[in-house]
N, C-alpha and C. Protein backbone atom coordinates (compact mmCIF):
# COMPACT_ATOMS: atom_id res chain seq x y z
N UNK A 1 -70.95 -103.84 56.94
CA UNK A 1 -70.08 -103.41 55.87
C UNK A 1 -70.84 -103.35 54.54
N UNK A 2 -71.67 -104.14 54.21
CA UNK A 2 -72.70 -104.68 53.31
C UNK A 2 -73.36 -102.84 52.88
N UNK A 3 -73.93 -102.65 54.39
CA UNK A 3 -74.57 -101.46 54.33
C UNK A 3 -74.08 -100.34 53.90
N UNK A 4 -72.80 -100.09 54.37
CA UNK A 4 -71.92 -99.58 54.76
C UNK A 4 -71.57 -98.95 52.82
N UNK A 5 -71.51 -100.01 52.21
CA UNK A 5 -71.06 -99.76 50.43
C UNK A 5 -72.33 -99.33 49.91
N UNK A 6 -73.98 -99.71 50.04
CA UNK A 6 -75.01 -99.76 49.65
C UNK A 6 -75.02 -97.95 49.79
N UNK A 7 -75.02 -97.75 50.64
CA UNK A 7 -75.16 -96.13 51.54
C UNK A 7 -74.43 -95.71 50.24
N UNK A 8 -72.75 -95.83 50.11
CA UNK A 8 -71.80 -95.14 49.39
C UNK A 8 -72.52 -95.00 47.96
N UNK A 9 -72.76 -96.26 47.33
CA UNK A 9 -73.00 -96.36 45.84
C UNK A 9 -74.41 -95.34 46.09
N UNK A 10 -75.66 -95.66 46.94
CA UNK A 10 -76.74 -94.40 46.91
C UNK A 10 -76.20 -93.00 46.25
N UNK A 11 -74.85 -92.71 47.42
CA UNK A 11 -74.62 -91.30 47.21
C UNK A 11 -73.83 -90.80 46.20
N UNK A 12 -73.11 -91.46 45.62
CA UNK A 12 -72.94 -91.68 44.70
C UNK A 12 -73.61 -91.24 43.18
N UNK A 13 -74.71 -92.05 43.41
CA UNK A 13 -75.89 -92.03 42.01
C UNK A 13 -76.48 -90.75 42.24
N UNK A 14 -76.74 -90.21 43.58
CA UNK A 14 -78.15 -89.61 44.03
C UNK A 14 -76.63 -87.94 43.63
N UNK A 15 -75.99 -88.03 44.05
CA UNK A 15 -75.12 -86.69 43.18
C UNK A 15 -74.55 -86.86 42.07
N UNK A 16 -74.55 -87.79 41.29
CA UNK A 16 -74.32 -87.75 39.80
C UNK A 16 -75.65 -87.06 39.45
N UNK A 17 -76.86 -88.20 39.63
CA UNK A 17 -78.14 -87.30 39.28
C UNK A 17 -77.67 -85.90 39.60
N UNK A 18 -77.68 -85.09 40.60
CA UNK A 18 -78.17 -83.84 40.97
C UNK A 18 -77.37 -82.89 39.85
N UNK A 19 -76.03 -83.99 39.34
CA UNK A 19 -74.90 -82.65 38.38
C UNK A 19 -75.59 -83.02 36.79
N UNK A 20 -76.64 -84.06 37.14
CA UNK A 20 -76.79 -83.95 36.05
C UNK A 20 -77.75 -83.50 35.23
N UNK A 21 -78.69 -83.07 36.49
CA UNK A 21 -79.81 -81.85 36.20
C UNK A 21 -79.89 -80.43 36.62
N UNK A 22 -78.69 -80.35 36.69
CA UNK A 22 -78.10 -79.18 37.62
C UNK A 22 -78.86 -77.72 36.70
N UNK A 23 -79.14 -76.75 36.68
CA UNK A 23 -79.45 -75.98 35.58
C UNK A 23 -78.28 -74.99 35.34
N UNK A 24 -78.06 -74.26 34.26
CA UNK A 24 -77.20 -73.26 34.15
C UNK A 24 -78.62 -71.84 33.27
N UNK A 25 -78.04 -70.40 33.72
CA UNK A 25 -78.51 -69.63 33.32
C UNK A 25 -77.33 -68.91 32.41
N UNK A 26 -77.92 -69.07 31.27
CA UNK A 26 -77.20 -68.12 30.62
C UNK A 26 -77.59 -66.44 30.02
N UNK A 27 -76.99 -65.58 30.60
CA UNK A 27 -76.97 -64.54 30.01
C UNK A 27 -76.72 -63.62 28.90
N UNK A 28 -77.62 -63.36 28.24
CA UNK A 28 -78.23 -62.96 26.78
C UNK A 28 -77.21 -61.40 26.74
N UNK A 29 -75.99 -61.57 25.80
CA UNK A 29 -74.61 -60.21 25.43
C UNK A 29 -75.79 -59.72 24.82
N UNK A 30 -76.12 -58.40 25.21
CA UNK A 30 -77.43 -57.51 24.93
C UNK A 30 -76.32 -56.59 23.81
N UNK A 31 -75.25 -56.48 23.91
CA UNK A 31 -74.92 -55.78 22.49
C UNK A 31 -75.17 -56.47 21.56
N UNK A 32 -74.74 -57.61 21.58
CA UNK A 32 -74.90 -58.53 20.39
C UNK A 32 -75.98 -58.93 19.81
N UNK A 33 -76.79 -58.90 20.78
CA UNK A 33 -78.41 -59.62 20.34
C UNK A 33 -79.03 -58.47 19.66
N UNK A 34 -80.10 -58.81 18.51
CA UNK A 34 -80.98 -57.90 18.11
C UNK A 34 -82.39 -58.60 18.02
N UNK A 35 -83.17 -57.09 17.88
CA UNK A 35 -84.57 -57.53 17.83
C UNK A 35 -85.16 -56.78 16.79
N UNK A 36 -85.37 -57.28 15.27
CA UNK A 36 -86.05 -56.63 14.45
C UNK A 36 -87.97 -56.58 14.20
N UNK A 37 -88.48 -55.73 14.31
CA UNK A 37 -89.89 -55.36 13.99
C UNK A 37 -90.45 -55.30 12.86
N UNK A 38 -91.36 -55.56 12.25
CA UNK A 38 -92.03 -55.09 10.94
C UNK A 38 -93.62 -55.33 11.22
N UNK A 39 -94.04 -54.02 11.01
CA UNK A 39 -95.77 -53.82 11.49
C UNK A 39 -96.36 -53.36 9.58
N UNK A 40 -97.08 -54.05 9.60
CA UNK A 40 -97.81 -53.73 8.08
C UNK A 40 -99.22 -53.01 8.16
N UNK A 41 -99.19 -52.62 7.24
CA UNK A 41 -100.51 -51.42 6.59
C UNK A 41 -100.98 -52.13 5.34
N UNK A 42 -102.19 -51.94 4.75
CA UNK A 42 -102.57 -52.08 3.51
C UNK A 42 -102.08 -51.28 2.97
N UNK A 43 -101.35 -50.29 2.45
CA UNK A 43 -100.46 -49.90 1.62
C UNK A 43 -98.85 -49.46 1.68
N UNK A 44 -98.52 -50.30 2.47
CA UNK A 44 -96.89 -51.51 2.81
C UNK A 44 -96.72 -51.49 3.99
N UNK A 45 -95.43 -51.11 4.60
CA UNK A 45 -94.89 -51.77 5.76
C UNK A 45 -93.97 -50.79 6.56
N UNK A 46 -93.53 -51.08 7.85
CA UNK A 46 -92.21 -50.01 8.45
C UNK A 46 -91.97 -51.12 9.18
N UNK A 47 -90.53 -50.96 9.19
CA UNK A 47 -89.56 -51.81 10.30
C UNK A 47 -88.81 -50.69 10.98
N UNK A 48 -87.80 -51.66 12.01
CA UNK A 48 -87.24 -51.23 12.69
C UNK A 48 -86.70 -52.11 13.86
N UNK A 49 -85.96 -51.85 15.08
CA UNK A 49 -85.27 -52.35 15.87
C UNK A 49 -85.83 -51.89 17.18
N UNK A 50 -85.76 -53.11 17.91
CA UNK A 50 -86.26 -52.43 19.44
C UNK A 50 -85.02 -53.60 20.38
N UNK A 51 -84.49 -52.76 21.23
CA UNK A 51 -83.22 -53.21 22.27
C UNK A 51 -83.94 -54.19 23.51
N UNK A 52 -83.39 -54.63 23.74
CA UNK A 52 -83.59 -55.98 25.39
C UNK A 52 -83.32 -54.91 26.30
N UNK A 53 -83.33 -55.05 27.45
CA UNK A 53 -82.82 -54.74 28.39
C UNK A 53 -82.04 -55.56 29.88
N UNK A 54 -82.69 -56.77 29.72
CA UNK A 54 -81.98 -57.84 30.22
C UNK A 54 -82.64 -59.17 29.50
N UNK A 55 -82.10 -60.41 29.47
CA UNK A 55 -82.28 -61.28 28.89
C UNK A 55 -81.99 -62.73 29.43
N UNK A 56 -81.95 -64.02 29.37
CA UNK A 56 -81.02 -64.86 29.70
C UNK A 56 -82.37 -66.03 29.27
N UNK A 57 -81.45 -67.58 28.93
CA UNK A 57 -82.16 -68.28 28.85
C UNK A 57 -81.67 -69.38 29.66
N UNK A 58 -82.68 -70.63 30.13
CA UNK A 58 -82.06 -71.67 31.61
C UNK A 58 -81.54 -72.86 30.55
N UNK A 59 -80.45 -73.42 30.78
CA UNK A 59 -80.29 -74.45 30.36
C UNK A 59 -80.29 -75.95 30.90
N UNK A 60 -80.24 -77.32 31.10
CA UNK A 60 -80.24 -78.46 31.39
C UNK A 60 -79.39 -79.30 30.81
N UNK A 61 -78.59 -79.24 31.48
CA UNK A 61 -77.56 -79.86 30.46
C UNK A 61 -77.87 -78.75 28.81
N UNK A 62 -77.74 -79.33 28.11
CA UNK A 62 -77.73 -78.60 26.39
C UNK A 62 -79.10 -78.61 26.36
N UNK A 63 -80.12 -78.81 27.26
CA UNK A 63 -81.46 -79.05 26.76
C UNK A 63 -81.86 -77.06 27.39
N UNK A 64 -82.97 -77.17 26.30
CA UNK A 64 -83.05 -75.74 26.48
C UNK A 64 -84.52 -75.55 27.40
N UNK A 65 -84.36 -75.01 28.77
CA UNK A 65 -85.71 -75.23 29.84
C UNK A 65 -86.80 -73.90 30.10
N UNK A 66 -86.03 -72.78 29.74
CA UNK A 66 -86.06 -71.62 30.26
C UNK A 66 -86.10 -70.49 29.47
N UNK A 67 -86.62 -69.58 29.92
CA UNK A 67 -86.10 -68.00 29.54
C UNK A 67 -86.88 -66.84 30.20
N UNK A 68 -86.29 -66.02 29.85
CA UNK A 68 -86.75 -64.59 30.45
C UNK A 68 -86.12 -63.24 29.79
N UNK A 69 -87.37 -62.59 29.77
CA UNK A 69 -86.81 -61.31 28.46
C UNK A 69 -87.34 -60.24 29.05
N UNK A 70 -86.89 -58.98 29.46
CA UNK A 70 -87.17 -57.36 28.92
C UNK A 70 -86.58 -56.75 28.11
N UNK A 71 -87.80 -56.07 27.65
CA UNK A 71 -87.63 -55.61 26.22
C UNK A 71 -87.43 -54.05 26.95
N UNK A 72 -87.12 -53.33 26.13
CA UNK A 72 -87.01 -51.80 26.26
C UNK A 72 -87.81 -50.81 25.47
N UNK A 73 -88.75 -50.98 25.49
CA UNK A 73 -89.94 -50.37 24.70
C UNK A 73 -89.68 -48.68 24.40
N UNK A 74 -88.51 -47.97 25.31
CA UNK A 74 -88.66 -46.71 24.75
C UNK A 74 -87.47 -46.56 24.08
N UNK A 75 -86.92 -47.98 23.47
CA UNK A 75 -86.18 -47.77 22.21
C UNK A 75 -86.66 -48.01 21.52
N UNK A 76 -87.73 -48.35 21.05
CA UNK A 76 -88.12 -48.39 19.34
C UNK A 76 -87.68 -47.40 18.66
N UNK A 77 -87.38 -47.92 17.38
CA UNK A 77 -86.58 -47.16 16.44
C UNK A 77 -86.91 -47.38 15.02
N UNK A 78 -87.58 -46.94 14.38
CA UNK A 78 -87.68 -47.01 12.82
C UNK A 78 -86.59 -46.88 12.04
N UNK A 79 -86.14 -47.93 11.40
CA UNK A 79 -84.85 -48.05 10.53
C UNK A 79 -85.28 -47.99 8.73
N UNK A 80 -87.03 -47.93 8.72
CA UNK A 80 -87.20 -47.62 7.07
C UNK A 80 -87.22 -46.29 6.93
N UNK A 81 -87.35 -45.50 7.13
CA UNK A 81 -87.59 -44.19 7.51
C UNK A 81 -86.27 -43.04 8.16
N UNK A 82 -86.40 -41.90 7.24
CA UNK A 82 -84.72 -41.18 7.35
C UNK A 82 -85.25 -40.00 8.53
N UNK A 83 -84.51 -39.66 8.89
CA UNK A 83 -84.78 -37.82 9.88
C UNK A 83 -84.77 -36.70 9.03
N UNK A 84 -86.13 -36.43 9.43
CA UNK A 84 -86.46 -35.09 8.56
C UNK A 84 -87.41 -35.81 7.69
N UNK A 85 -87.81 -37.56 7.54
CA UNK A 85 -88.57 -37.61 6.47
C UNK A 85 -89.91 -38.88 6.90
N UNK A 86 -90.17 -38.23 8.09
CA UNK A 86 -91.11 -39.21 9.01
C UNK A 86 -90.92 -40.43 10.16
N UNK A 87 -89.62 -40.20 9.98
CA UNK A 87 -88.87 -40.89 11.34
C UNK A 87 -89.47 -40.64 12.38
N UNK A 88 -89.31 -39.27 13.18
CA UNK A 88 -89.35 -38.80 14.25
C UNK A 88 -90.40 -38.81 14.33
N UNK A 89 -91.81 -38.66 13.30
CA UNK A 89 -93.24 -38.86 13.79
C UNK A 89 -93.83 -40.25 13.83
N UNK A 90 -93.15 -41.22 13.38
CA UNK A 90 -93.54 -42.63 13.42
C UNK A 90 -92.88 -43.14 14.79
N UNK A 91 -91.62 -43.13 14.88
CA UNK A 91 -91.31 -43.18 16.25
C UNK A 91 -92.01 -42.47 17.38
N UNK A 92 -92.22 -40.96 17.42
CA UNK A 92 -93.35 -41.06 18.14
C UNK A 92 -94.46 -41.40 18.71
N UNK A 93 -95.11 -41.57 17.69
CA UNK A 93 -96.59 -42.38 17.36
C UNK A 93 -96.14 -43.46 18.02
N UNK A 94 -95.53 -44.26 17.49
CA UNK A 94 -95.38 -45.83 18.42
C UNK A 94 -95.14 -45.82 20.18
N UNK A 95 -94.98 -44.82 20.09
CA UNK A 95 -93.91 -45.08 21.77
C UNK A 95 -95.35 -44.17 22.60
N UNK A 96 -96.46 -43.30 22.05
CA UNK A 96 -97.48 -42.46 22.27
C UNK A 96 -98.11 -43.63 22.92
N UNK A 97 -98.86 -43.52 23.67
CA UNK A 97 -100.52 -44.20 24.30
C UNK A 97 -101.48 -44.92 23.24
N UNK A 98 -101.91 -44.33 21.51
CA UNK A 98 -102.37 -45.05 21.14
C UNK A 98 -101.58 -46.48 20.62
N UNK A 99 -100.26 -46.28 20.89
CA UNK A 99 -99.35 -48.10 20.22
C UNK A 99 -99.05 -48.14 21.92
N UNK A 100 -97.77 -48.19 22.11
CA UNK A 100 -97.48 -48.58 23.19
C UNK A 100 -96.94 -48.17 24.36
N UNK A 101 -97.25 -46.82 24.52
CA UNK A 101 -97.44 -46.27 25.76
C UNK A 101 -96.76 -46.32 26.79
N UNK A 102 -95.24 -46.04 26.18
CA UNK A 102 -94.06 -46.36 26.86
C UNK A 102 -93.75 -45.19 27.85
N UNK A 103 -94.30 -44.07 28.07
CA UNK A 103 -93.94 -43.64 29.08
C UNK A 103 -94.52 -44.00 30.76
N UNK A 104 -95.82 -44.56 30.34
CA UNK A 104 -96.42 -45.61 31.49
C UNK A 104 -95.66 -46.93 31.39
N UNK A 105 -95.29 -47.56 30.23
CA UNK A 105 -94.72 -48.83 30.38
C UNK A 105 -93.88 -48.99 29.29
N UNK A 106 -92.52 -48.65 30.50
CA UNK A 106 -91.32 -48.30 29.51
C UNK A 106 -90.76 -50.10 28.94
N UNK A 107 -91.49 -50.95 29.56
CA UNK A 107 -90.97 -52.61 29.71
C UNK A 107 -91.89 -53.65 29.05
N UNK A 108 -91.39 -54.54 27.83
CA UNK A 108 -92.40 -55.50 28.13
C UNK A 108 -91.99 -56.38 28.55
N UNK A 109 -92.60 -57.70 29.08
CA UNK A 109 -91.71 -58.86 29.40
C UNK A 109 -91.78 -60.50 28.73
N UNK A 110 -91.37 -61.13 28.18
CA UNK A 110 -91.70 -62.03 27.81
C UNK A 110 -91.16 -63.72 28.72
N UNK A 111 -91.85 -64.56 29.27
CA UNK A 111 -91.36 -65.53 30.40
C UNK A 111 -91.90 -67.01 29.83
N UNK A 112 -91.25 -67.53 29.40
CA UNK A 112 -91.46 -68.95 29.13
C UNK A 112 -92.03 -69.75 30.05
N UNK A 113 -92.94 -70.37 29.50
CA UNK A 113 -93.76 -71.10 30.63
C UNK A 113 -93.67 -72.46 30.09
N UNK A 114 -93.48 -73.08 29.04
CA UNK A 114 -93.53 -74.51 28.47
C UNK A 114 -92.46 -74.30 27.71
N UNK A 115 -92.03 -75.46 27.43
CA UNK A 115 -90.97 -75.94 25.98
C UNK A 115 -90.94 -77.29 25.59
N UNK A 116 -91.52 -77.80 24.55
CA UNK A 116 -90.88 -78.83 23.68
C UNK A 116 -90.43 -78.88 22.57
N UNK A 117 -89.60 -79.99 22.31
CA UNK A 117 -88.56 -80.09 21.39
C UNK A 117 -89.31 -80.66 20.26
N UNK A 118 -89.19 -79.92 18.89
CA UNK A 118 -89.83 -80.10 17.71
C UNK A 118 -89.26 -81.14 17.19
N UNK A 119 -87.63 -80.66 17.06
CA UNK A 119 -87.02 -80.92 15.94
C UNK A 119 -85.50 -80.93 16.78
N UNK A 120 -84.41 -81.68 15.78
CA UNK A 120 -83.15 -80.84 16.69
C UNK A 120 -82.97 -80.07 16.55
N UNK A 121 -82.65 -78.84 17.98
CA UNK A 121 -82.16 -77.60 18.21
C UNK A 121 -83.10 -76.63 18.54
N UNK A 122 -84.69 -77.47 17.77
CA UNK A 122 -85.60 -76.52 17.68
C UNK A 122 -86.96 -76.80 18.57
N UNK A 123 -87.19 -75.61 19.47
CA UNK A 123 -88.33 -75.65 20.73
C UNK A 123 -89.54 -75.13 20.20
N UNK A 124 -90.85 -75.49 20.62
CA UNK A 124 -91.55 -74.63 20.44
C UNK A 124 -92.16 -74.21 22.14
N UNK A 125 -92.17 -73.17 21.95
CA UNK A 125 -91.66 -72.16 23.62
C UNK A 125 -93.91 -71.62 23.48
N UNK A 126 -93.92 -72.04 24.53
CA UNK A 126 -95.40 -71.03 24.87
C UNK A 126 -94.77 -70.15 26.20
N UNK A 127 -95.12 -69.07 25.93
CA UNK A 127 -94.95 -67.65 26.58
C UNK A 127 -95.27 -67.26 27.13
N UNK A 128 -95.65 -66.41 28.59
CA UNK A 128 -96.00 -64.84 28.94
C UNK A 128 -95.82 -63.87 28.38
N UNK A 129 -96.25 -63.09 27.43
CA UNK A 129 -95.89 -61.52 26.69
C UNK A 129 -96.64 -60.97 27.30
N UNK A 130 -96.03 -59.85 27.98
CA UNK A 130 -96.35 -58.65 28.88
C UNK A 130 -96.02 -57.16 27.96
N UNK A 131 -97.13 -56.91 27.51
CA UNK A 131 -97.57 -55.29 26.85
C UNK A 131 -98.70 -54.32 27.15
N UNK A 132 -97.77 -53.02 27.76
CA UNK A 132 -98.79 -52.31 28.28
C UNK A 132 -99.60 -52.90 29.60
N UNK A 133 -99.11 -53.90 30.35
CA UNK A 133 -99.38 -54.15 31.99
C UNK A 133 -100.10 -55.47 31.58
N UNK A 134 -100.42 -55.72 30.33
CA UNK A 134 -101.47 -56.72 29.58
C UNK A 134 -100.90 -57.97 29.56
N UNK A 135 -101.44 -59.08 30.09
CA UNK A 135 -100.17 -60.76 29.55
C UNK A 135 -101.29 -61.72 28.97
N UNK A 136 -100.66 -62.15 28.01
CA UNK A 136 -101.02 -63.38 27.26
C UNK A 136 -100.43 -64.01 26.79
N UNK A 137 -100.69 -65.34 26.32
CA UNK A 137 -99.77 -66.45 26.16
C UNK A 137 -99.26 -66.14 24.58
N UNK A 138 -98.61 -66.90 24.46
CA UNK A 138 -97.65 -66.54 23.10
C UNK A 138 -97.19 -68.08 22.78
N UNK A 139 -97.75 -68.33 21.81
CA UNK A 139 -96.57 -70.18 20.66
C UNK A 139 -95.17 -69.62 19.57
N UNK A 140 -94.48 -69.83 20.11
CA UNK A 140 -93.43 -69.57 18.72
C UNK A 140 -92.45 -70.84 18.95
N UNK A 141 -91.90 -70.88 17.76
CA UNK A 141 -90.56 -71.98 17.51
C UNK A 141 -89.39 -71.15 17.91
N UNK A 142 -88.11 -71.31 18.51
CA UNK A 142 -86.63 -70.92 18.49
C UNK A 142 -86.03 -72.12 18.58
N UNK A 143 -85.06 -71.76 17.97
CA UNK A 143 -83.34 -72.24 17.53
C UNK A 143 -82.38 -72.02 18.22
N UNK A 144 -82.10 -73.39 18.85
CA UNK A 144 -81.02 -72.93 19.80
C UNK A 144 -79.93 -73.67 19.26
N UNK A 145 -78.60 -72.78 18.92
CA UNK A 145 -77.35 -73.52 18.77
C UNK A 145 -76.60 -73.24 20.17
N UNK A 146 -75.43 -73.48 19.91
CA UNK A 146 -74.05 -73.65 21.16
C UNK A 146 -73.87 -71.95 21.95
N UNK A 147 -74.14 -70.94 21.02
CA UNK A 147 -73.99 -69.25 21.81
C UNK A 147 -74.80 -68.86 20.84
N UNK A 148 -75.94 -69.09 20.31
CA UNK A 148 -77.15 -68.36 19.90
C UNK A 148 -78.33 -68.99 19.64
N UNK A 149 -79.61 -68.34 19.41
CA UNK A 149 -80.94 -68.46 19.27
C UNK A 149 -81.60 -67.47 18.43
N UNK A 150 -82.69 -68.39 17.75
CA UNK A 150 -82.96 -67.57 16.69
C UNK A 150 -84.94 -67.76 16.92
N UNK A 151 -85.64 -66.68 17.04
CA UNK A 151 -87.00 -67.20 17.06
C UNK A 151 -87.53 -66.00 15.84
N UNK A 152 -88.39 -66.55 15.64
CA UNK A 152 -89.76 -65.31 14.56
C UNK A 152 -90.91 -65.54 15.69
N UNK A 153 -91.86 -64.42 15.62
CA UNK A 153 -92.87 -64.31 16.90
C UNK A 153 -94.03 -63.10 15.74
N UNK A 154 -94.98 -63.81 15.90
CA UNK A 154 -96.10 -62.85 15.48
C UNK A 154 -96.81 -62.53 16.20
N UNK A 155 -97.11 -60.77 16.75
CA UNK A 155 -98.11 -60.61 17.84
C UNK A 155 -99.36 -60.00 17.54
N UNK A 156 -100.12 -60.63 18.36
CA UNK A 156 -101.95 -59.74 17.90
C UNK A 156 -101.61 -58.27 18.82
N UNK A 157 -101.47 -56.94 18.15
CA UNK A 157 -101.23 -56.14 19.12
C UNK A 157 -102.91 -55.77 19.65
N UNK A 158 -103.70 -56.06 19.27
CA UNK A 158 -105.01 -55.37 19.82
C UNK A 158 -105.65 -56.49 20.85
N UNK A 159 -104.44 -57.35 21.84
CA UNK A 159 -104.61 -58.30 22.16
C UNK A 159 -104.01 -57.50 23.75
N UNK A 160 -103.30 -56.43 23.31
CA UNK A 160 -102.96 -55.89 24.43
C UNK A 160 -103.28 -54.58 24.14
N UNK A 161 -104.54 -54.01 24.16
CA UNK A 161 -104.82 -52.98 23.31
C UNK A 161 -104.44 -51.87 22.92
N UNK A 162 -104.01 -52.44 22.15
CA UNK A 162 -103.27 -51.57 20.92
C UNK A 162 -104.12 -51.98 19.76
N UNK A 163 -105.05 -50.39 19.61
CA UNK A 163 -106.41 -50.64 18.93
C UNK A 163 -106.15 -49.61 17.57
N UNK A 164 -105.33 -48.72 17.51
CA UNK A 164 -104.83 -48.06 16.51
C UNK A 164 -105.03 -48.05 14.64
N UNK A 165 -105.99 -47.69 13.94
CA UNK A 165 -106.00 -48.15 13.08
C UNK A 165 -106.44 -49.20 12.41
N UNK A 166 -106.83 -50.24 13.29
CA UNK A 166 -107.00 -51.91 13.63
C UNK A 166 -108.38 -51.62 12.83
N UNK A 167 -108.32 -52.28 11.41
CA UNK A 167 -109.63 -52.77 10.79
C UNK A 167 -110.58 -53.56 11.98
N UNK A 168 -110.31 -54.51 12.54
CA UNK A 168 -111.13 -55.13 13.46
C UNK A 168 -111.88 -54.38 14.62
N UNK A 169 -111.26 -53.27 14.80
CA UNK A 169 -112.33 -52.25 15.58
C UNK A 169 -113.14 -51.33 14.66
N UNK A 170 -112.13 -50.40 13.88
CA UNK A 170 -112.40 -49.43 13.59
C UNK A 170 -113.34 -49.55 11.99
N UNK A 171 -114.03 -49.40 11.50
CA UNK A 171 -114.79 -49.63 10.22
C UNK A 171 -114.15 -48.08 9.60
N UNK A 172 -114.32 -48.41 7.68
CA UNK A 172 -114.41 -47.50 7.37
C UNK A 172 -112.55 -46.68 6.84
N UNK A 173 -111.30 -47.12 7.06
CA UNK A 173 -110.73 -47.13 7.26
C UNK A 173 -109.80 -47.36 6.05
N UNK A 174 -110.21 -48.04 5.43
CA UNK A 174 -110.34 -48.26 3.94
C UNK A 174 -108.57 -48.17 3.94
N UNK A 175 -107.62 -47.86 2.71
CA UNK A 175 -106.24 -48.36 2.63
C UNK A 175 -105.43 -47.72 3.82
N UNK A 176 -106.03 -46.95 5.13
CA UNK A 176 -105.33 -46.35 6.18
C UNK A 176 -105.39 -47.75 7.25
N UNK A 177 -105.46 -48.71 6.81
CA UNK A 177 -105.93 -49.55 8.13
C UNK A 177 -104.10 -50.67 8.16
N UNK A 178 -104.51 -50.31 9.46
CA UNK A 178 -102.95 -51.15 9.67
C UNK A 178 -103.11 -52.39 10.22
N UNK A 179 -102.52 -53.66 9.59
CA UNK A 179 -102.81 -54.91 10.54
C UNK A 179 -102.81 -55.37 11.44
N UNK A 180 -103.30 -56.20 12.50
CA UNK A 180 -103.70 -56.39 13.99
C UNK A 180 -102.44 -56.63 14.34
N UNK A 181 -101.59 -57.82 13.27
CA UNK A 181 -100.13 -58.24 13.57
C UNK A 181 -98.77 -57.66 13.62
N UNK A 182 -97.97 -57.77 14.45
CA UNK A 182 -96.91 -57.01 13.66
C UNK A 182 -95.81 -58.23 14.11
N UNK A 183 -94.39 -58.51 13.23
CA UNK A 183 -93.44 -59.56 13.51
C UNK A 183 -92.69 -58.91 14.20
N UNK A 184 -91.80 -60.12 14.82
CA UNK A 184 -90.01 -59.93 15.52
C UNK A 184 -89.40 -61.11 15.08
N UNK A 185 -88.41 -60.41 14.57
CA UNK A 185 -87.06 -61.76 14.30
C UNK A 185 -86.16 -61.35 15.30
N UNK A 186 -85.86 -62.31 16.57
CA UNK A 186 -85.21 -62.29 17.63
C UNK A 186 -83.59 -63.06 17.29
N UNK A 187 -82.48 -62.33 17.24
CA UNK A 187 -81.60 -62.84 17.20
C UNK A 187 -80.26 -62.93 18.52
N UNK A 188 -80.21 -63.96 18.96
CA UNK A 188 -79.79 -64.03 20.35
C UNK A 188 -77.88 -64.11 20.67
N UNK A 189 -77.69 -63.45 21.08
CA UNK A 189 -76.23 -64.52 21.17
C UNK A 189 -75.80 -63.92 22.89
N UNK A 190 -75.56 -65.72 23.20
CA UNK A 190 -74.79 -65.82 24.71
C UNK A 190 -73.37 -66.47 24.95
């Protein structure tokens, strides 16, 4: 009988544990979420918006474990810029072979591989970023509240070559030279 309770209380503990590392995936409302861009030049800047295509991040209890991102690379969209007044050729240009070459690779992907906790709420996430068939690791901080996340991400684009303009290749280039970096402010909601 002895045994008999020992066994019970085991099973007991051993499935509390299991609910209590149980994971949940949550799925990233792709209307809701945005992804803003800004790529700089020595003589200023262009932004714009580029769409997910699927999204979701793993949770642990409230602890944040996970994620997984496609991006939709043949939405880029220039939002400084009007139609009829260099829109349609900057958007081009980007989505062309010398930036990112979205008709070979309409996808990038980004896959969390580490996470620790900085701060409360706040992770710092090392990455897979997948551009142009290319992967390398990626450090950024995100913010996770109760139905959203908030990260900033700076990327070396000539890291996935995207050599365009890039003072660091090209010499000579003088105020046409565009910086290696370009940002994303990732705004999430699940």
């Amino acid at each position: 009988m002895k045994n008999l309770k020992s066994i019970a209380l085991a099973l007991v503990v051993a499935l509390g544990t299991l609910t209590a590392t149980a994971q949940t995936t949550k799925k990233v409302d792709l209307a809701k979420s945005k992804i803003d861009w800004v790529g700089k030049k020595v003589t200023g800047q262009h932004s714009g918006t580029i769409n997910l295509k699927e999204a979701s991040l793993i949770f642990n209890g409230k602890k944040l474990v996970g994620g997984n991102f496609t991006v939709d690379m043949t939405s880029i969209n220039t939002t400084d810029l009007k139609a009829g007044e260099g829109k349609e050729k900057l958007d081009g240009h980007l989505k062309a072979d010398d930036f990112f070459g979205v008709e070979a690779h309409p996808t990038a992907t980004l896959v969390f591989k580490s996470l620790g906790l900085k701060s409360k709420n706040v992770y710092t996430v090392t990455a897979d970023l997948t551009i142009k068939g290319i992967t390398k690791p990626i450090t950024f901080d995100i913010l996770v509240n109760k139905n959203d996340a908030t990260a900033k991400l700076s990327v070396d684009r000539t890291k996935y070559d995207i050599k365009y303009g890039s003072g660091s290749f090209f010499e000579g280039l003088g105020d046409k030279a565009i910086l290696d970096n370009f940002d994303l402010v990732v705004n999430l909601k699940f």
